[in-house]
N, C-alpha and C. Protein backbone atom coordinates (compact mmCIF):
# COMPACT_ATOMS: atom_id res chain seq x y z
N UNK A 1 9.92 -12.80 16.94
CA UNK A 1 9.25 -12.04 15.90
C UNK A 1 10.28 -11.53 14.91
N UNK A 2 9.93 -11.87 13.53
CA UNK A 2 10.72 -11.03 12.55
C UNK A 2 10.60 -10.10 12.25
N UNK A 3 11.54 -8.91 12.54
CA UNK A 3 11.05 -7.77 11.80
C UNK A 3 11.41 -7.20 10.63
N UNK A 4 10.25 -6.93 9.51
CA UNK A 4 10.84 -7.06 8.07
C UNK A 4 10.66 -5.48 8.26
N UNK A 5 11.62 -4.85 7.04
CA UNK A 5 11.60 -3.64 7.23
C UNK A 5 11.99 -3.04 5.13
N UNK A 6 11.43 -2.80 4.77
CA UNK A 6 11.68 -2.25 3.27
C UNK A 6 12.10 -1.01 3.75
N UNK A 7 13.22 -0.62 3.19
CA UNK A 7 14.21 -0.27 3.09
C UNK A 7 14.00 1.26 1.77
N UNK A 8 13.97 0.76 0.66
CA UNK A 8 13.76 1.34 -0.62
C UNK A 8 12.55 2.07 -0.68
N UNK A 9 12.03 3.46 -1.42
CA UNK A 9 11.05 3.70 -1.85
C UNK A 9 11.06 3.26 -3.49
N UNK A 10 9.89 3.01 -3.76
CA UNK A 10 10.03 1.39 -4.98
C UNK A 10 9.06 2.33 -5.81
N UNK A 11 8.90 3.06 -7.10
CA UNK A 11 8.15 3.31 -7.87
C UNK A 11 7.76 2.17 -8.85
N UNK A 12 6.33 1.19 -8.64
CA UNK A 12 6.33 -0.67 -9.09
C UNK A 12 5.14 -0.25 -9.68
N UNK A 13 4.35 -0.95 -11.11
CA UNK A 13 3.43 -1.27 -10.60
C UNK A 13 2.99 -2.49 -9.57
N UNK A 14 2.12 -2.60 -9.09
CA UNK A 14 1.25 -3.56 -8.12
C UNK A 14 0.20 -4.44 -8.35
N UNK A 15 0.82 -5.31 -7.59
CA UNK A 15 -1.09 -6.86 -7.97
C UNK A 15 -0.82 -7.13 -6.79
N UNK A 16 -1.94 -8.11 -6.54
CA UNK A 16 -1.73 -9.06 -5.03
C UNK A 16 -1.35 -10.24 -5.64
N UNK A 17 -0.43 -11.08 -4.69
CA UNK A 17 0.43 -12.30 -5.28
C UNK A 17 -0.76 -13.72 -5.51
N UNK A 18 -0.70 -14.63 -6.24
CA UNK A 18 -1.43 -15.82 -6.26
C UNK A 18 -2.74 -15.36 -6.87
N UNK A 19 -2.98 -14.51 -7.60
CA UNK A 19 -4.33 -13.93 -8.37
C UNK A 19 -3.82 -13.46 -9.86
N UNK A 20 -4.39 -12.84 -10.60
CA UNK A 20 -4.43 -12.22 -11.58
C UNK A 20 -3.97 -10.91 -11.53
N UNK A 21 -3.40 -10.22 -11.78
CA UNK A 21 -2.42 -8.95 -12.28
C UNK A 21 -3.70 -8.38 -11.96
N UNK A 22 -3.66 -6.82 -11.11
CA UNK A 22 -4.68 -5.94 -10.87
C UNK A 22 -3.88 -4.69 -11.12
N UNK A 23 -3.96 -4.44 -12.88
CA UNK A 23 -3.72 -2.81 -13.09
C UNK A 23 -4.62 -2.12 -12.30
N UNK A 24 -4.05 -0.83 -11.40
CA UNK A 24 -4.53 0.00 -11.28
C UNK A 24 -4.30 1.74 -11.78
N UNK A 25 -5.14 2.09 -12.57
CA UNK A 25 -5.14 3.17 -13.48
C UNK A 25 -5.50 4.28 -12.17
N UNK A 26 -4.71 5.43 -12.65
CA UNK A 26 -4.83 6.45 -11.87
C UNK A 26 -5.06 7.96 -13.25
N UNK A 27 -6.07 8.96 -12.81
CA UNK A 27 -6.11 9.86 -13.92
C UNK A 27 -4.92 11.08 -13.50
N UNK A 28 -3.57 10.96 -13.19
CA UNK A 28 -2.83 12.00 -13.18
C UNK A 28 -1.45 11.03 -13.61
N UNK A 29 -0.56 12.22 -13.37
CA UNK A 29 0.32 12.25 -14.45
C UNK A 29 1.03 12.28 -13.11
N UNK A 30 2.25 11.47 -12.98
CA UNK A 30 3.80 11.64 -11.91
C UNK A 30 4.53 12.00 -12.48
N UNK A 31 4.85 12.00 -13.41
CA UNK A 31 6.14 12.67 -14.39
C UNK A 31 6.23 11.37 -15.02
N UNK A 32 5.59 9.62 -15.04
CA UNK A 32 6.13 8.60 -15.14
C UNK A 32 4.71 8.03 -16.04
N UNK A 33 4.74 6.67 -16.01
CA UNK A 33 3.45 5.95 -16.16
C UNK A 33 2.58 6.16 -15.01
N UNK A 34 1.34 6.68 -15.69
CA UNK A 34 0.10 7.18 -14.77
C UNK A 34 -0.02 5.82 -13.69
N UNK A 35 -0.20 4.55 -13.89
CA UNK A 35 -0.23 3.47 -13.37
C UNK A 35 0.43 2.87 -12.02
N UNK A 36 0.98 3.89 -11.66
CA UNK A 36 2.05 3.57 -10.72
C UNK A 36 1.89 4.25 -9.48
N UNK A 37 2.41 3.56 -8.18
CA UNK A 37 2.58 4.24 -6.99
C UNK A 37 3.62 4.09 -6.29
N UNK A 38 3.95 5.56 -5.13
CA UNK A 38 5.10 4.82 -4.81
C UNK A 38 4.98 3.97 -3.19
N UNK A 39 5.40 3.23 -3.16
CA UNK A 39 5.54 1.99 -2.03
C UNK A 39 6.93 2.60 -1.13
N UNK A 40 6.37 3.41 -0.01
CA UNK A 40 7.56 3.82 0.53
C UNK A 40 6.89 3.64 2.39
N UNK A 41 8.27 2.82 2.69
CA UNK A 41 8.39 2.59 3.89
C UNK A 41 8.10 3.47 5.23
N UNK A 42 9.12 4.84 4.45
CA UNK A 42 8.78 5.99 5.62
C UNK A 42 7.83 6.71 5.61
N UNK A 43 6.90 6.31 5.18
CA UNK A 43 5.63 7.16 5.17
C UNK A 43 4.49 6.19 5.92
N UNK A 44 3.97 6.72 6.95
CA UNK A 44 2.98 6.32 7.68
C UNK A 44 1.98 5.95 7.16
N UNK A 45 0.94 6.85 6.12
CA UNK A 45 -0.29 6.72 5.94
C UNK A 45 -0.16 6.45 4.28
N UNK A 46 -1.18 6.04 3.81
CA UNK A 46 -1.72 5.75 2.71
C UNK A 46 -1.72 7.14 1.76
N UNK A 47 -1.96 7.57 0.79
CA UNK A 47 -2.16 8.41 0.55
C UNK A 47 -2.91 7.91 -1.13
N UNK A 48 -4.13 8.64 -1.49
CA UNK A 48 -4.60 7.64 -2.53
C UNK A 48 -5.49 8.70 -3.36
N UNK A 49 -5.67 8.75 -4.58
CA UNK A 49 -6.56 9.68 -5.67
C UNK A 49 -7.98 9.29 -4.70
N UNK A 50 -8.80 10.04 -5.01
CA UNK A 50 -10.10 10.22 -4.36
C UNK A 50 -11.10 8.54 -4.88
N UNK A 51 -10.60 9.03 -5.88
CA UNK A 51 -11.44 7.61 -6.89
C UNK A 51 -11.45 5.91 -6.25
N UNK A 52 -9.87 5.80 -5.75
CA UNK A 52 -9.45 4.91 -5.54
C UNK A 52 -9.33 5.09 -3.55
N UNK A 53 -9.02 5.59 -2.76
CA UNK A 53 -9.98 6.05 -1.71
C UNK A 53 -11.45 5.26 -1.12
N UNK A 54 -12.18 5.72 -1.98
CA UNK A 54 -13.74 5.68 -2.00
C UNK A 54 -13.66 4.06 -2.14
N UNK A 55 -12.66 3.65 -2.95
CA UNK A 55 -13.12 2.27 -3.02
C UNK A 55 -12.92 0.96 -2.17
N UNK A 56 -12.35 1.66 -1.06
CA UNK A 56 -11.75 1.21 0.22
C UNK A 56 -13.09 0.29 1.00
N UNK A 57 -14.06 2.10 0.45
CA UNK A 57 -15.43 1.23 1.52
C UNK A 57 -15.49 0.03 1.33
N UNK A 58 -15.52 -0.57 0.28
CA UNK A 58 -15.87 -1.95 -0.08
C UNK A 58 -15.00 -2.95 -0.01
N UNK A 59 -13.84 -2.44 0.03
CA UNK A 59 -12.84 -4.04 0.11
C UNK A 59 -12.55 -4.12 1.66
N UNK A 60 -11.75 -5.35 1.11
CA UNK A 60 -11.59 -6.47 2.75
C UNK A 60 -10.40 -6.20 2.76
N UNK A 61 -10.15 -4.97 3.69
CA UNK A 61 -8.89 -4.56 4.51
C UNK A 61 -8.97 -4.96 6.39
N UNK A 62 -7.70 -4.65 6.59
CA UNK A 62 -7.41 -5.14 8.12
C UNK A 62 -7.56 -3.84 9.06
N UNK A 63 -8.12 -4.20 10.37
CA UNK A 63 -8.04 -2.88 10.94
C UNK A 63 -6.67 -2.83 11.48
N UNK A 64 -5.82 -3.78 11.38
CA UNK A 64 -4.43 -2.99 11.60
C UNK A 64 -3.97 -1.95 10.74
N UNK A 65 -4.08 -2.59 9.52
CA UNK A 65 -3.88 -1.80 8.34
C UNK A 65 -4.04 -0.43 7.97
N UNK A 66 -5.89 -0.21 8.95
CA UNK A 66 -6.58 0.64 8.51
C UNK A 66 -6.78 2.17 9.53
N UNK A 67 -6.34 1.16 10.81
CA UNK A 67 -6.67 2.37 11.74
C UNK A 67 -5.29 1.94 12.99
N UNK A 68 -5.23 3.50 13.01
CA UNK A 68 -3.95 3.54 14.46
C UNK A 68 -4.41 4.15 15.29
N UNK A 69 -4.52 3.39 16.72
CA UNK A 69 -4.63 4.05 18.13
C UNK A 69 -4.13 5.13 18.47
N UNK A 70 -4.94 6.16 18.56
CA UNK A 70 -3.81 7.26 19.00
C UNK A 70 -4.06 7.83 20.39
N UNK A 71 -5.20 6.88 20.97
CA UNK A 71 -5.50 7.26 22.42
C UNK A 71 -6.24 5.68 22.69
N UNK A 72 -6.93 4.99 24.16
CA UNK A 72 -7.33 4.17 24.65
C UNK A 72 -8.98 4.20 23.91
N UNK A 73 -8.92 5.71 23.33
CA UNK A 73 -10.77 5.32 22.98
C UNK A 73 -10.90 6.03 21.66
N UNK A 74 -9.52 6.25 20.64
CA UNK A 74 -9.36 7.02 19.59
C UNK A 74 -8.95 6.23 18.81
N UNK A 75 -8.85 5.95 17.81
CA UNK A 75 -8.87 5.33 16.18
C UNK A 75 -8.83 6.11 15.50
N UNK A 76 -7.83 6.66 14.39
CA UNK A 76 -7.38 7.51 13.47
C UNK A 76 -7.37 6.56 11.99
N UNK A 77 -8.58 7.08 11.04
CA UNK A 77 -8.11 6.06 9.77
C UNK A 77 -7.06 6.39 9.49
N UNK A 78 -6.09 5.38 8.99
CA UNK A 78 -4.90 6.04 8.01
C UNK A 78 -4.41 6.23 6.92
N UNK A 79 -5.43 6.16 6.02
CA UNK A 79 -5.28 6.39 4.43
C UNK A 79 -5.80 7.87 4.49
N UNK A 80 -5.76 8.70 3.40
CA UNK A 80 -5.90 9.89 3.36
C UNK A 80 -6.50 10.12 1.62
N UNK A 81 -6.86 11.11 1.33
CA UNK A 81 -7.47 11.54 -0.11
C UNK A 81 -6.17 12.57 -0.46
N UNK A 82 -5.40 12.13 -1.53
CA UNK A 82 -4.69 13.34 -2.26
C UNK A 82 -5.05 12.84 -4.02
N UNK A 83 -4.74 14.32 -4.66
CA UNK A 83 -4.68 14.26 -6.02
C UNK A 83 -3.73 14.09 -6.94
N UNK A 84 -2.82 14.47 -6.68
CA UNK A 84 -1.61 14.05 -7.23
C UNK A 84 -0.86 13.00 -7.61
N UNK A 85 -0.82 12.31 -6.73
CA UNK A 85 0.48 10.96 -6.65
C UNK A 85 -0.46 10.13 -5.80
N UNK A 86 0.34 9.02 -5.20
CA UNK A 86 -0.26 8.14 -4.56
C UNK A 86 0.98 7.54 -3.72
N UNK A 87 0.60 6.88 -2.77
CA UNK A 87 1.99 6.40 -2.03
C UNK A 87 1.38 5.01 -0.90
N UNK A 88 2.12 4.27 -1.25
CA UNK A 88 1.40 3.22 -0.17
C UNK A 88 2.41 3.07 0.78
N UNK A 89 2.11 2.98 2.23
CA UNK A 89 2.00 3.90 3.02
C UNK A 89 2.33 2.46 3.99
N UNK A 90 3.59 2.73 5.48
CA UNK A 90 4.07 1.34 6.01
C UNK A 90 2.98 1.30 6.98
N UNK A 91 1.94 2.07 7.57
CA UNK A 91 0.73 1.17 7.76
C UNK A 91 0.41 0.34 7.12
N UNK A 92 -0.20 0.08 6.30
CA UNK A 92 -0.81 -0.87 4.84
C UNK A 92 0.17 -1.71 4.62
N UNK A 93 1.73 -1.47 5.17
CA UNK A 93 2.62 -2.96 4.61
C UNK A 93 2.51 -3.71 5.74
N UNK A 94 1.88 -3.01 6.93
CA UNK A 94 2.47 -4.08 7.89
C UNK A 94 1.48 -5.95 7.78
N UNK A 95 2.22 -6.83 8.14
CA UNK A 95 1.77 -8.08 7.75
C UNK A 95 1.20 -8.50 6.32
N UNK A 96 2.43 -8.26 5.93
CA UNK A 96 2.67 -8.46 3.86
C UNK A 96 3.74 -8.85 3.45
N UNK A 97 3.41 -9.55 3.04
CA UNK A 97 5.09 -10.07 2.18
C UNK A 97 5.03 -9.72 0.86
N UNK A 98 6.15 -8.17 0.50
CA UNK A 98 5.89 -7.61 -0.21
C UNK A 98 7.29 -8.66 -1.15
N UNK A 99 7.20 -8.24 -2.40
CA UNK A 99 7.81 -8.83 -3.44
C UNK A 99 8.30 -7.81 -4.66
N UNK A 100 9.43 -7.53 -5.07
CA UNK A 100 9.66 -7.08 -5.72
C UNK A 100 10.27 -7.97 -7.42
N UNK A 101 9.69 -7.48 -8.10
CA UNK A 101 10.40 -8.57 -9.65
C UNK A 101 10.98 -7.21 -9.93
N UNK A 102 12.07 -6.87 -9.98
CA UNK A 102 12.62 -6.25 -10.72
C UNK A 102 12.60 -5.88 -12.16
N UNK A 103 12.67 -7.54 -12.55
CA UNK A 103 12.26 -7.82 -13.87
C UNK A 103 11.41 -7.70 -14.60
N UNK A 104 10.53 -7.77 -14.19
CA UNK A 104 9.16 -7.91 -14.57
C UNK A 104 8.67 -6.04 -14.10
N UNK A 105 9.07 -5.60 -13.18
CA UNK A 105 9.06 -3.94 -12.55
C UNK A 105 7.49 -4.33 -12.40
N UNK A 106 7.04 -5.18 -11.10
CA UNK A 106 6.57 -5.50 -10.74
C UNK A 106 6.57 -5.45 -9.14
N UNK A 107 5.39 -5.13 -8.26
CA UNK A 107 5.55 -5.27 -6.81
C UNK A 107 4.16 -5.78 -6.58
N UNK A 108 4.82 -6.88 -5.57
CA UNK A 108 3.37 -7.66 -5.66
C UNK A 108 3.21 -7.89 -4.04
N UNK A 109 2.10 -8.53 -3.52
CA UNK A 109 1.92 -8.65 -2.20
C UNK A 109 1.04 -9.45 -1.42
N UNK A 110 1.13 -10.09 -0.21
CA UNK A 110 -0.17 -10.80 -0.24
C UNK A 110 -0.13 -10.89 1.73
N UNK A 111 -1.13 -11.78 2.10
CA UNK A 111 -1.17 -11.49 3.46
C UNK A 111 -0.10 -12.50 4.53
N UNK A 112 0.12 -11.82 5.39
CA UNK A 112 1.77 -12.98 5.89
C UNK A 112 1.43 -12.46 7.29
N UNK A 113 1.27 -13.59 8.14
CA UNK A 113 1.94 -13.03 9.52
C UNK A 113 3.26 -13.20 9.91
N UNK A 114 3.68 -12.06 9.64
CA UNK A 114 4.83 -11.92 10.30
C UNK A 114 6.02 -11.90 10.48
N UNK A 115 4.39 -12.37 12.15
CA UNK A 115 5.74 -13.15 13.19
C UNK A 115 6.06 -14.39 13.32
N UNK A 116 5.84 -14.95 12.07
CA UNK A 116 6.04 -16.21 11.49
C UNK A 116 7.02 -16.60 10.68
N UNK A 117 7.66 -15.21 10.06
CA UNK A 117 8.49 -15.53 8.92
C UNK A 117 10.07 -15.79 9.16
């Protein structure tokens, strides 16, 4: 098994790789471009504006992604509602091959197992 490990907390915007560029607009202010989140490794959970949250119900996420065992008959979601900032969260990276363009100040991502790479 490989274990990939990001290293950096990455202030990017974000798309998923092999699709079309998916701005995502956020209504607060980081001190930066509203548009942005930060992609940081040491942070467990998700953390996401309410708006963008809510919109979880509907997409096609992983329950690895989504929920951590914290007992034999307990499931803890792990994204959370904040207002402020946003942070994507190394639950949500695990099995992703995340991508950074520097160039482009771009972070992009898509689905990877692994323990394949």
């Amino acid at each position: 098994m490989v274990n990939l490990r990001i290293t950096l907390s990455t202030l990017l915007p974000w798309k998923p790789l092999a699709s079309e560029p998916k701005r995502i607009k956020f209504s607060f202010s980081f001190g930066i471009d509203n548009d942005n989140l930060v992609n940081d490794s040491g942070t467990k959970l998700t953390l996401l504006p309410p708006d963008m949250y809510l919109q979880l119900e509907y997409s096609n996420v992983l329950p690895l992604n989504t929920f951590v065992l914290v007992s034999h008959t307990t499931r803890c979601f792990s994204f959370a509602p904040v207002e402020d900032f946003a942070i994507y969260g190394n639950l949500a990276q695990m099995n992703f091959m995340i991508v950074y363009d520097t160039e482009k100040q771009m972070l992009s991502f898509m689905p990877t197992d692994c323990s394949k790479v």
